[in-house]
C-alpha atoms as a PDB file:
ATOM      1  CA  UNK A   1     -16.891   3.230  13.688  1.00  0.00           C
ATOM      2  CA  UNK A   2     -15.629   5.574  11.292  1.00  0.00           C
ATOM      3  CA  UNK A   3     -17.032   5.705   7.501  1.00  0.00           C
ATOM      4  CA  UNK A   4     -15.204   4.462   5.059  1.00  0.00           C
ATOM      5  CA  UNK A   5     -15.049   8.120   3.515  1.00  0.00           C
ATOM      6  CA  UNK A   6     -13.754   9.555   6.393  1.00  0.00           C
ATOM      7  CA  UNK A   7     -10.053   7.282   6.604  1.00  0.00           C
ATOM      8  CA  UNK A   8      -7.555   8.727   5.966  1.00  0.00           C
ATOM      9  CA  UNK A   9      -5.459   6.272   4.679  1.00  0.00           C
ATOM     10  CA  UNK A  10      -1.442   5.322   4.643  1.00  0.00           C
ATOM     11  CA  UNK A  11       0.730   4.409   2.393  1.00  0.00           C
ATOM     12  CA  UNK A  12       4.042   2.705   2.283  1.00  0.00           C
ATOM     13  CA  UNK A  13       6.412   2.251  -0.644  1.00  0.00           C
ATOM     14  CA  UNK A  14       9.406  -0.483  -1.452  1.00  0.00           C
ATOM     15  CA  UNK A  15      11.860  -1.026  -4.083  1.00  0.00           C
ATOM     16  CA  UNK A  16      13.162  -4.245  -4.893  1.00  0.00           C
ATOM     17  CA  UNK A  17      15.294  -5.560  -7.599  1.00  0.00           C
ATOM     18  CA  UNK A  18      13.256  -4.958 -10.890  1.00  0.00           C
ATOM     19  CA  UNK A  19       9.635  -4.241  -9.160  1.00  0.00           C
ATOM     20  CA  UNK A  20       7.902  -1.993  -6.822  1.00  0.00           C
ATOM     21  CA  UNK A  21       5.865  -2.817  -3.745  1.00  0.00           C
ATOM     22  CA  UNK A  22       2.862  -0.103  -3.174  1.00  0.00           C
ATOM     23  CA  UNK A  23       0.607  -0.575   0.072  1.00  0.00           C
ATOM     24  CA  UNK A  24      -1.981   1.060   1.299  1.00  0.00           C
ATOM     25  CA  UNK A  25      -2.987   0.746   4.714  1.00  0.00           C
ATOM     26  CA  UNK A  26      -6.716   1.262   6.315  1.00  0.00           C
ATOM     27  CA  UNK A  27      -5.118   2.150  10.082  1.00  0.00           C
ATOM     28  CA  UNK A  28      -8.871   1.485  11.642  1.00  0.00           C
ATOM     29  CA  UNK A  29      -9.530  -1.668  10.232  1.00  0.00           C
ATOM     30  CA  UNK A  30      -6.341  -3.062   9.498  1.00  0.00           C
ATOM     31  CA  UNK A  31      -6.846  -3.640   6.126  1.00  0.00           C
ATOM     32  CA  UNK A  32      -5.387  -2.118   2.444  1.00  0.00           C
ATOM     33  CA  UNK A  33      -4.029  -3.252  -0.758  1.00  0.00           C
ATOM     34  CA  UNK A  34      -0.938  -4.100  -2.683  1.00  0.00           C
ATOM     35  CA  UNK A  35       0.369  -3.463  -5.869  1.00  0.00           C
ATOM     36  CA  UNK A  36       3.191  -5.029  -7.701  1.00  0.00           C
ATOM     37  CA  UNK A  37       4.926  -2.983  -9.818  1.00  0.00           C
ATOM     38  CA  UNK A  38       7.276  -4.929 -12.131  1.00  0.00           C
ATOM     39  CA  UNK A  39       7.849  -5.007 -16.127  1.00  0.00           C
ATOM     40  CA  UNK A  40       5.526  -7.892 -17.600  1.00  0.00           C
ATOM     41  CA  UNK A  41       2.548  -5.777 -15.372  1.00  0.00           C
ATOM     42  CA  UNK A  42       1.343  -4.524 -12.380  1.00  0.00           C
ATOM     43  CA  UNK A  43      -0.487  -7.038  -9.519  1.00  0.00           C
ATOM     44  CA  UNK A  44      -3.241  -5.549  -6.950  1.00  0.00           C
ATOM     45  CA  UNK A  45      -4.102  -7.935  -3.801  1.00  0.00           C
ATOM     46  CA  UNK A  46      -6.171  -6.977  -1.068  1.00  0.00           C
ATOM     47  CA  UNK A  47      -4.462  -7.680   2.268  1.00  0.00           C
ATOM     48  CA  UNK A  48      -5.766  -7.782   6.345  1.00  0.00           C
ATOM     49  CA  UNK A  49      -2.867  -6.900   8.626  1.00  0.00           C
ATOM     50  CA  UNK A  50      -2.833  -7.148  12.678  1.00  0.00           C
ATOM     51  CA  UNK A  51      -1.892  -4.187  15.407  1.00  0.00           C
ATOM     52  CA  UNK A  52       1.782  -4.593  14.589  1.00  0.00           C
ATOM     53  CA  UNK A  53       1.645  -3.315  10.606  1.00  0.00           C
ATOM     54  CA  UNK A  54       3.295  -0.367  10.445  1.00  0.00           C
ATOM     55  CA  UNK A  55       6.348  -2.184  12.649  1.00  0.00           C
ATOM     56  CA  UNK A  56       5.995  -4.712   9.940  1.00  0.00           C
ATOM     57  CA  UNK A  57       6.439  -2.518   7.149  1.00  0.00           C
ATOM     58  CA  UNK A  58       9.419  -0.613   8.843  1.00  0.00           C
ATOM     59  CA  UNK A  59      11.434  -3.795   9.341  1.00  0.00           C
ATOM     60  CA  UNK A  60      10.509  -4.935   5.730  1.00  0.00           C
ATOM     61  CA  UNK A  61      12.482  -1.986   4.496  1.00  0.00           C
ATOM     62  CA  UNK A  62       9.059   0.148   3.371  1.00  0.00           C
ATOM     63  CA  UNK A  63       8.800   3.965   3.607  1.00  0.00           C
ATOM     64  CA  UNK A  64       6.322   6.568   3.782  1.00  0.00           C
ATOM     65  CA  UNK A  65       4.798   7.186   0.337  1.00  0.00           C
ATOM     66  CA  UNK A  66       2.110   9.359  -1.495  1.00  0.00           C
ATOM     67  CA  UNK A  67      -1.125   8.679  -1.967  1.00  0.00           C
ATOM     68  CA  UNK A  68      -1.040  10.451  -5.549  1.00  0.00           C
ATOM     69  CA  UNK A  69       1.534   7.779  -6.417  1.00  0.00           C
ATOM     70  CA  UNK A  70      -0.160   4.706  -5.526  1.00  0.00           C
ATOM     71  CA  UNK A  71      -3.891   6.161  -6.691  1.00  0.00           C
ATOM     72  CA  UNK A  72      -2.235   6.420  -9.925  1.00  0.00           C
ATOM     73  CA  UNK A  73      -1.119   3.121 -10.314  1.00  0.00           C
ATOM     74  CA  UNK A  74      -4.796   2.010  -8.930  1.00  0.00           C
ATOM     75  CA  UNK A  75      -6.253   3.491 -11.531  1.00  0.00           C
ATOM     76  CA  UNK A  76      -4.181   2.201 -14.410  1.00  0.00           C
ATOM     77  CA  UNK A  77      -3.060   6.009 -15.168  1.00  0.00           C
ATOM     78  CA  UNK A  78       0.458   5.092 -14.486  1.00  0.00           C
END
């Protein structure tokens, strides 16, 4: 199994009336993390998704994002 190091990750953006969705997406392990973007603050889950994710995502409306943008918001810089 890969290192953790060595994923390279994806990530998946959504805008919603007055917040922003942010995932991340481990595509070995199936797992990744959330944020919430919305005025009163910003909310981080973790999350564990099945095979089918990335079909998920597309029919939720999400699209391909940047990992700059959703590191930034990870790290409170934004």
């Amino acid at each position: 199994m890969a290192k953790g190091s060595n994923i390279v990750h994806q990530y998946f953006r959504k805008e919603m009336e007055g917040l922003t969705i942010l995932v991340r997406v481990n595509p070995i392990q199936y797992t990744g993390t959330e944020i919430t973007i919305q005025e009163g603050g910003n909310e981080m889950r973790e999350l564990e998704f099945d095979e089918e994710i990335f079909e998920d995502l597309k029919a939720d409306g999400f699209t391909a994002s940047s990992a700059l943008e959703f590191n930034l918001y990870l790290n409170g810089l934004v």
